[in-house]
Protein backbone atom coordinates (compact mmCIF):
# COMPACT_ATOMS: atom_id res chain seq x y z
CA UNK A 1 0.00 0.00 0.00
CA UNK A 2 1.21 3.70 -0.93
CA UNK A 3 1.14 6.24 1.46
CA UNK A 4 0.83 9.99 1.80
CA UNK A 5 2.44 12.69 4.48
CA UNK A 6 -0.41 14.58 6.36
CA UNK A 7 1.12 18.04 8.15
CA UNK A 8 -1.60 20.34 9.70
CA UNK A 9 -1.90 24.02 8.68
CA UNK A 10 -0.57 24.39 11.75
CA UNK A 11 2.45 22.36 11.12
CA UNK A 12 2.67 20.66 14.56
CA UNK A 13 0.21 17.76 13.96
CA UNK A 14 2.19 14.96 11.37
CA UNK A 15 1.04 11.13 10.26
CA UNK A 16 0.98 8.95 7.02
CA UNK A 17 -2.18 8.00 5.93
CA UNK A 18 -2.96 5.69 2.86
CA UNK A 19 -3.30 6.94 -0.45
CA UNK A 20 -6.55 5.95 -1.25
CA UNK A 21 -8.42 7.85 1.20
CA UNK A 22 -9.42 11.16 -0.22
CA UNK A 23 -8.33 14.02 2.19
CA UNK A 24 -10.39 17.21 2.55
CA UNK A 25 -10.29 20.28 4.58
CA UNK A 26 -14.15 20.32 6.52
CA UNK A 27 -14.26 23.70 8.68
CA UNK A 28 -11.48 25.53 9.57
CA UNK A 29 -8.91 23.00 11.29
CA UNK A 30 -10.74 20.13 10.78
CA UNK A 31 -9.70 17.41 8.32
CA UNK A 32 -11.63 14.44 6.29
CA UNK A 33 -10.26 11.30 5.18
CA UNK A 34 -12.62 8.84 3.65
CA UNK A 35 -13.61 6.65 0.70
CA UNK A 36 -17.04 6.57 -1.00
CA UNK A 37 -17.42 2.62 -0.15
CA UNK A 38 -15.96 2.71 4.39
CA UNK A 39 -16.23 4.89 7.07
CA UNK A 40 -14.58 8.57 7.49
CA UNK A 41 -12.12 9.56 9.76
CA UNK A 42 -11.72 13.04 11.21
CA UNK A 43 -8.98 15.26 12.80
CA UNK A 44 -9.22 18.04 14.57
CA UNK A 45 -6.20 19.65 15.66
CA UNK A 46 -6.56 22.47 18.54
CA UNK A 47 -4.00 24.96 20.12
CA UNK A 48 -4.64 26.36 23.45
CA UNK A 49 -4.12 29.73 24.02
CA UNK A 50 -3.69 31.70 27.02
CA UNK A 51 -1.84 31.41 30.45
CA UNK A 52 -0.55 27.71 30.45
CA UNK A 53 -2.81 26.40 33.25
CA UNK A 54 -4.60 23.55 31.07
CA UNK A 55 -3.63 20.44 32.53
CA UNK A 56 -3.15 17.76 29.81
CA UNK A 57 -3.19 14.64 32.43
CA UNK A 58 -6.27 15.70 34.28
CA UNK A 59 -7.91 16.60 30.98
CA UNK A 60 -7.15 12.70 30.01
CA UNK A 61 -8.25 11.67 33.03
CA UNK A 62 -11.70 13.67 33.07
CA UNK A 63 -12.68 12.77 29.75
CA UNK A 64 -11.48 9.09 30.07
CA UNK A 65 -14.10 8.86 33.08
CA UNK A 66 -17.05 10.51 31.27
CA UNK A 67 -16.66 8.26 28.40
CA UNK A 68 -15.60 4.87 30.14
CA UNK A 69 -12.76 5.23 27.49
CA UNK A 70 -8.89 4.02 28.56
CA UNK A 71 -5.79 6.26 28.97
CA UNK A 72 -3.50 4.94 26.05
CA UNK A 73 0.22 6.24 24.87
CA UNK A 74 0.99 5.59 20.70
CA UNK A 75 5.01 4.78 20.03
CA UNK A 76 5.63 8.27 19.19
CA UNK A 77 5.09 8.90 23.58
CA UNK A 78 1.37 10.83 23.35
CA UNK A 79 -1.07 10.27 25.56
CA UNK A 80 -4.46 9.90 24.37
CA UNK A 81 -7.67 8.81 25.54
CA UNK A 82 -9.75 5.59 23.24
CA UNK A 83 -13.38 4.91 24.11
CA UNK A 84 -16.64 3.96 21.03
CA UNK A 85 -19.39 6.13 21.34
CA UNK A 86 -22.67 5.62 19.16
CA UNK A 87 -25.25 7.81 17.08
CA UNK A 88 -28.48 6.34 16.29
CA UNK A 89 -30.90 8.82 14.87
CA UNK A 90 -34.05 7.83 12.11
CA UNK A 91 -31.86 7.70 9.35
CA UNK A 92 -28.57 6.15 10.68
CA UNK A 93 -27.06 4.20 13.58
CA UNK A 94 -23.04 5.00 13.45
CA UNK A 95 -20.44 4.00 15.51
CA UNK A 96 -17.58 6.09 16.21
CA UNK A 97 -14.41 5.50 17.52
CA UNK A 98 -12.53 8.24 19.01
CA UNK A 99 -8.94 9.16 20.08
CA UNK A 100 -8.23 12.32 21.79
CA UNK A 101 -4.95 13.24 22.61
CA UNK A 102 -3.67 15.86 24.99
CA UNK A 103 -0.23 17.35 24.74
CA UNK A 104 0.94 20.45 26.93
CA UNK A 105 -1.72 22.98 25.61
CA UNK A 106 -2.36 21.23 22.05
CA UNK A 107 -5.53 18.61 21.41
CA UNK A 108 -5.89 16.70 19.01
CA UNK A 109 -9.54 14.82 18.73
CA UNK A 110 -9.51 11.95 16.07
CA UNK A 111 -12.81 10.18 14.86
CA UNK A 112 -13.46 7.12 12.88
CA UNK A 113 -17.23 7.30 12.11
CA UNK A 114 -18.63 3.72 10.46
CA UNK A 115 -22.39 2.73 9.80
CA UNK A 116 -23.12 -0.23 12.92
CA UNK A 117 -23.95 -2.56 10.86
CA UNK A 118 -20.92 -2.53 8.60
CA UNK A 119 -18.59 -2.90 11.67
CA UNK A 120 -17.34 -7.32 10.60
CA UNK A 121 -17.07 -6.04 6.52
CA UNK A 122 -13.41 -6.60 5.82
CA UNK A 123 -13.19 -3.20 3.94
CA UNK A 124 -13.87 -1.30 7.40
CA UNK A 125 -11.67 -3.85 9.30
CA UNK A 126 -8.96 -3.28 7.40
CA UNK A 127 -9.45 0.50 7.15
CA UNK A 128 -9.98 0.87 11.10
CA UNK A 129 -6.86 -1.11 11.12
CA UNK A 130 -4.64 1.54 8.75
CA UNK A 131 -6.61 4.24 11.05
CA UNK A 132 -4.71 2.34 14.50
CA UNK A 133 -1.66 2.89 12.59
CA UNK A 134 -1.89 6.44 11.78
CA UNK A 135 -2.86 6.52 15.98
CA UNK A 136 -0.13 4.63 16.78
CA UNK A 137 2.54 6.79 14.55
CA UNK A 138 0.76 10.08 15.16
CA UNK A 139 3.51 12.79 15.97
CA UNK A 140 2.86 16.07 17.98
CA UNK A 141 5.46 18.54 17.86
């Protein structure tokens, strides 16, 4: 498989991806990779501004204890939090699986959003599995 460099606007958030997910810029800061046939995954890269209190362990901690999620680290050394959360609505029932790291005052909130009843198709498998990798290599700077 081929693979593309991803560097933020801001130029502090870095990963491969692979080369056959499209890549979009949504809103401001917040970036789409998909396929017309999977799921989508989303990053959203934040930088805090201000007077340096923000706390990036309690942060982890708080939101890993709303969302019954688990305090992880990737190889690259950043924290993040992992935990599913689900959207059911009239038209669709999604599951989404979210990472959420937390690095002095940056945050970085990655989704992978899949239709529920897709979750055992090998395509998503494999995707969600090329998705753990971009986790796992994810560098903040």
């Amino acid at each position: 498989m081929n693979y593309n460099e991803f560097i933020s606007n801001q130029e502090w958030l870095k990963f491969t991806y692979p080369s056959n997910l499209i890549n979009i810029e949504e809103e401001e800061g917040t970036y789409l990779f998909y396929t017309e046939e999977t799921g989508s995954f989303r990053v959203t890269p934040l930088k805090l501004e201000g007077n340096g209190n923000f706390n990036s362990e309690k942060y982890l901690i708080d939101l890993s204890d709303e969302n019954k999620g688990k305090i992880l680290e990737n190889k690259r050394g950043n924290k993040y939090v992992y935990y599913i959360s689900y959207s059911l609505d009239e038209e669709d029932d999604l599951t989404i699986f979210n990472w959420v790291f937390a690095v002095d005052n940056k945050i970085v909130y990655c989704s992978y959003t899949i239709d529920t009843d897709s979750i055992n198709d090998n395509n998503i498998m494999s995707e969600k599995n090329e998705i753990s990798k971009i986790i796992e290599m994810l560098i903040i700077q």
